[in-house]
PDB file of N, CA and C in Angstrom:
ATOM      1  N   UNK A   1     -67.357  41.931 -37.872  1.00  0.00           N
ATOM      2  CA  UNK A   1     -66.086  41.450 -37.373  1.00  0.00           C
ATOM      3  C   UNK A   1     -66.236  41.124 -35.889  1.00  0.00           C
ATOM      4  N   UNK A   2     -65.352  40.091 -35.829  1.00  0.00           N
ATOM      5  CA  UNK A   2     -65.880  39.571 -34.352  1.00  0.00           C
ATOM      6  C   UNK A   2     -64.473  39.932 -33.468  1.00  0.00           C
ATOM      7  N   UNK A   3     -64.341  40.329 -32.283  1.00  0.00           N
ATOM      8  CA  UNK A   3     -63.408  40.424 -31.690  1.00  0.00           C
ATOM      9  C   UNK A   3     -62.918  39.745 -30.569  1.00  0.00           C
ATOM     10  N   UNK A   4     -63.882  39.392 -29.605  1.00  0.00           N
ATOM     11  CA  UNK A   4     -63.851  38.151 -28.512  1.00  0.00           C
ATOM     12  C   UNK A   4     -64.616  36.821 -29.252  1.00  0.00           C
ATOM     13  N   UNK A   5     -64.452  35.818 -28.617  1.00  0.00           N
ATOM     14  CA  UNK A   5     -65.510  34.122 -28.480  1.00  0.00           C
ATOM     15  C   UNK A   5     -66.074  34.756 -27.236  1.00  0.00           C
ATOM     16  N   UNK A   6     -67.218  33.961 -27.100  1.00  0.00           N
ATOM     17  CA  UNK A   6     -67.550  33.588 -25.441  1.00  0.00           C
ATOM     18  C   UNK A   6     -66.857  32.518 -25.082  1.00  0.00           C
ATOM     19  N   UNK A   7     -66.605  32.857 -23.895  1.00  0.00           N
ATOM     20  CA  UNK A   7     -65.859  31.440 -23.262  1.00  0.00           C
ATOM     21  C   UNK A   7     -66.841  31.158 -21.777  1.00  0.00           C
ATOM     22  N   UNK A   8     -67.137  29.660 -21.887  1.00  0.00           N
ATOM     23  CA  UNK A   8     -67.286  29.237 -20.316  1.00  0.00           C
ATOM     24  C   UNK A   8     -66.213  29.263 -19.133  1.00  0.00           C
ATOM     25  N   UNK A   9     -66.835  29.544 -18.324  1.00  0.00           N
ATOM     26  CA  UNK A   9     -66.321  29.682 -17.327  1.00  0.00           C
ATOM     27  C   UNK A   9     -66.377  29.098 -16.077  1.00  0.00           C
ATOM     28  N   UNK A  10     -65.941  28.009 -15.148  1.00  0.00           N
ATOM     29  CA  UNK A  10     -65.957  27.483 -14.331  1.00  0.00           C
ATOM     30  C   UNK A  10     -65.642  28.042 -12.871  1.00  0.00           C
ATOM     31  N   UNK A  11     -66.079  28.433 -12.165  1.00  0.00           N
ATOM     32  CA  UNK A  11     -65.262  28.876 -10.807  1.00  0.00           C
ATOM     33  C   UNK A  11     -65.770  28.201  -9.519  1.00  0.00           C
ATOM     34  N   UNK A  12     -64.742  27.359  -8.719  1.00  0.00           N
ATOM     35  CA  UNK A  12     -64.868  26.675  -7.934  1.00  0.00           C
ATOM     36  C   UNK A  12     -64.232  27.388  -6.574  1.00  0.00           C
ATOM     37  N   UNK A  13     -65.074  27.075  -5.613  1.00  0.00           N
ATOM     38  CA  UNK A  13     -64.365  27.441  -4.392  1.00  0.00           C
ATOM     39  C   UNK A  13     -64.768  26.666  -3.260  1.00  0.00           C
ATOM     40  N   UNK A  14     -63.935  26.406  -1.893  1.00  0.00           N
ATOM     41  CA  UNK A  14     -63.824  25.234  -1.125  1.00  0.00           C
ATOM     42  C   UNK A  14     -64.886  23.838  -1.863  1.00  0.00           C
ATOM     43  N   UNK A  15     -64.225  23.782  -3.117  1.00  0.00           N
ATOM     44  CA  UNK A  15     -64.855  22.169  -4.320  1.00  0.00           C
ATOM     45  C   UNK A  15     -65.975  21.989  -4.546  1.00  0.00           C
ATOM     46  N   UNK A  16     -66.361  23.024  -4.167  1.00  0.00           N
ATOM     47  CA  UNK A  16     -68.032  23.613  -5.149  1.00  0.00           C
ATOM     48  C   UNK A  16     -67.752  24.249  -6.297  1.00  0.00           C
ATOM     49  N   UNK A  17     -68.692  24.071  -6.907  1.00  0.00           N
ATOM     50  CA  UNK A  17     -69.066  25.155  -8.511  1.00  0.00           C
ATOM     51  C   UNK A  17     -69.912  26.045  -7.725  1.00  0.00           C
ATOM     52  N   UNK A  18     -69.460  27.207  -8.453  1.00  0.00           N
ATOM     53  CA  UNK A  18     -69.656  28.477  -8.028  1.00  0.00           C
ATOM     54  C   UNK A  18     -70.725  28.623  -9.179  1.00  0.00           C
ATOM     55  N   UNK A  19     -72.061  29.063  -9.238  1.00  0.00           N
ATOM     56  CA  UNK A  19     -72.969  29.295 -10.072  1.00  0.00           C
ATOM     57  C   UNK A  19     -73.795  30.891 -10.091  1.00  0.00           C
ATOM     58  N   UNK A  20     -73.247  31.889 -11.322  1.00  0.00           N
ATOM     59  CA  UNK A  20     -73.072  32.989 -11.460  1.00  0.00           C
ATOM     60  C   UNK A  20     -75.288  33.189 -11.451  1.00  0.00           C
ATOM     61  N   UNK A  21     -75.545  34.600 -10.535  1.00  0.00           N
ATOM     62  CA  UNK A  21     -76.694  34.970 -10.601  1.00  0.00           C
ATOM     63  C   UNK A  21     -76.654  36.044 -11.297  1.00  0.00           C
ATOM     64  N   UNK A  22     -77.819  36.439 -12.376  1.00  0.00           N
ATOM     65  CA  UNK A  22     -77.433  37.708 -13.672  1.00  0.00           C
ATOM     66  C   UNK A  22     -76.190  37.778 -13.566  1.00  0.00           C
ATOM     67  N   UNK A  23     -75.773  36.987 -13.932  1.00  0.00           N
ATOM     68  CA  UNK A  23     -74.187  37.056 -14.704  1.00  0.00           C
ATOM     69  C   UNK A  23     -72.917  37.306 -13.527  1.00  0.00           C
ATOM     70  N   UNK A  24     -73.529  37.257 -12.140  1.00  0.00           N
ATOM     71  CA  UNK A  24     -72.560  37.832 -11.084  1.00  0.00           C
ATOM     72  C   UNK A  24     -72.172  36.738 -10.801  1.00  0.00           C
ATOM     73  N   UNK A  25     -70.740  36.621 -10.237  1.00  0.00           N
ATOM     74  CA  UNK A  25     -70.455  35.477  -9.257  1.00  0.00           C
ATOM     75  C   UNK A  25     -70.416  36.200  -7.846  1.00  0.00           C
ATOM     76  N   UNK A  26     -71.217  35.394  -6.567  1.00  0.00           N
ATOM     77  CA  UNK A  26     -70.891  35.720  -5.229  1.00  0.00           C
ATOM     78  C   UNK A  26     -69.720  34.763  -4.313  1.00  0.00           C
ATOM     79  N   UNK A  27     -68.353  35.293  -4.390  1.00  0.00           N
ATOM     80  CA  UNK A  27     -67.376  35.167  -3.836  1.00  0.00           C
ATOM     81  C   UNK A  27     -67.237  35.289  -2.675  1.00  0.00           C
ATOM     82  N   UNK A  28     -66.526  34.143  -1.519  1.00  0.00           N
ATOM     83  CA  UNK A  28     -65.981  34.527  -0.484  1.00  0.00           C
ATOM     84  C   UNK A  28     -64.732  34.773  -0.515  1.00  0.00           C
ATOM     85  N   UNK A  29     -64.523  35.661   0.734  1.00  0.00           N
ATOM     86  CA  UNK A  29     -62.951  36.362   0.475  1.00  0.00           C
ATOM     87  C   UNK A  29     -61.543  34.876   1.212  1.00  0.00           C
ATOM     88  N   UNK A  30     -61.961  34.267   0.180  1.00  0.00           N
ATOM     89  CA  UNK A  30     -61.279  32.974   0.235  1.00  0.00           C
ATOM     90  C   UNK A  30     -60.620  32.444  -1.407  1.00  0.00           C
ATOM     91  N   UNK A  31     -59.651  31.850  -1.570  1.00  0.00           N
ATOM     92  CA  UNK A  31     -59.293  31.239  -2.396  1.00  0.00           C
ATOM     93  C   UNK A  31     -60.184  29.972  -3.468  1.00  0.00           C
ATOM     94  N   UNK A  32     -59.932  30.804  -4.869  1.00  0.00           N
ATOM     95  CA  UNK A  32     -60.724  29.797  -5.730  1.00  0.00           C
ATOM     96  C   UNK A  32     -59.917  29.866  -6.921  1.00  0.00           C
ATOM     97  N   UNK A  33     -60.602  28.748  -7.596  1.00  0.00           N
ATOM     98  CA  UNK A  33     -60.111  27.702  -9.111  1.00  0.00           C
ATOM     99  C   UNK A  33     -60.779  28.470 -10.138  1.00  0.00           C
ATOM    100  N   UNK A  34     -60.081  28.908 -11.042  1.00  0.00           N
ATOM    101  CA  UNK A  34     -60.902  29.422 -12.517  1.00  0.00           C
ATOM    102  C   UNK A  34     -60.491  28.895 -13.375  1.00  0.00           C
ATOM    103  N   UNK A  35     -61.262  27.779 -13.601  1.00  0.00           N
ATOM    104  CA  UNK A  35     -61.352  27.007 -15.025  1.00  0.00           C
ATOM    105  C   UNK A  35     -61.890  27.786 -16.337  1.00  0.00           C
ATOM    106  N   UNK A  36     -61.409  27.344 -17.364  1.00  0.00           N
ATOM    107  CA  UNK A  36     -61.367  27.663 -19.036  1.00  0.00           C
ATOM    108  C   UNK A  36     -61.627  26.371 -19.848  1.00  0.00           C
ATOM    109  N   UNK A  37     -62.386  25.750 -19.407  1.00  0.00           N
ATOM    110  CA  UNK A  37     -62.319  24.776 -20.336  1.00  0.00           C
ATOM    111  C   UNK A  37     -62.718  25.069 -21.878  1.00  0.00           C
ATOM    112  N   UNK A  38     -61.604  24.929 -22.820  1.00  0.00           N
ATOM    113  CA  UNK A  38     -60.910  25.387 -23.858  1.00  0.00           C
ATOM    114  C   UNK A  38     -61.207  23.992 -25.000  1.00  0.00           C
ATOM    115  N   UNK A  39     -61.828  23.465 -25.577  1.00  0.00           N
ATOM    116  CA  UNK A  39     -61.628  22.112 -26.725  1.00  0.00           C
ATOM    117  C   UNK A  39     -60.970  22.491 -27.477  1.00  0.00           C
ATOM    118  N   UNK A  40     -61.110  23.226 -28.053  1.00  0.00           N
ATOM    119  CA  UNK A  40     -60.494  24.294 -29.357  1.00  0.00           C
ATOM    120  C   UNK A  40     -60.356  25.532 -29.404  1.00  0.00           C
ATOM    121  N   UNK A  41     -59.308  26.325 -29.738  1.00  0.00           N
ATOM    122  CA  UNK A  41     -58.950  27.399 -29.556  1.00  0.00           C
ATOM    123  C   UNK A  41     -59.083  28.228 -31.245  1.00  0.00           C
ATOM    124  N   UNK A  42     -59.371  29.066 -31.597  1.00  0.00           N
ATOM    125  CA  UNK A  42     -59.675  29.604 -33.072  1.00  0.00           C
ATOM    126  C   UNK A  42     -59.219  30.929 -32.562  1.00  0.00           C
ATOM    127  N   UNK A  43     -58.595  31.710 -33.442  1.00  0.00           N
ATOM    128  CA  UNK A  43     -58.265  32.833 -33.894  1.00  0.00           C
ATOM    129  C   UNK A  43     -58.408  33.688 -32.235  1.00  0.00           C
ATOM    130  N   UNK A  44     -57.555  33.253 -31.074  1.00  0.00           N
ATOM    131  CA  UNK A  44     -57.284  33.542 -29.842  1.00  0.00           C
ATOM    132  C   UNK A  44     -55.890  33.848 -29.673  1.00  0.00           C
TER     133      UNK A  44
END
């Protein structure tokens, strides 16, 4: 039984893509965009 999808994840900050290292994102303590880009949604 499955309980989550994976979902991508986009995170932009001052209109860069933010590109996660082992799975971390390094954030400045500044304002950012978190995209979901979503095509289809199933059993969510």
């Amino acid at each position: 039984m499955t309980f989550a999808q994976s979902l991508k994840v986009i995170i932009k900050q001052d209109g860069k893509v933010i590109e996660p290292v082992n799975d971390v994102y390094d954030l400045k303590k500044h304002l950012f965009n978190l995209n979901l880009p979503l095509p289809i949604l199933r059993d969510f």
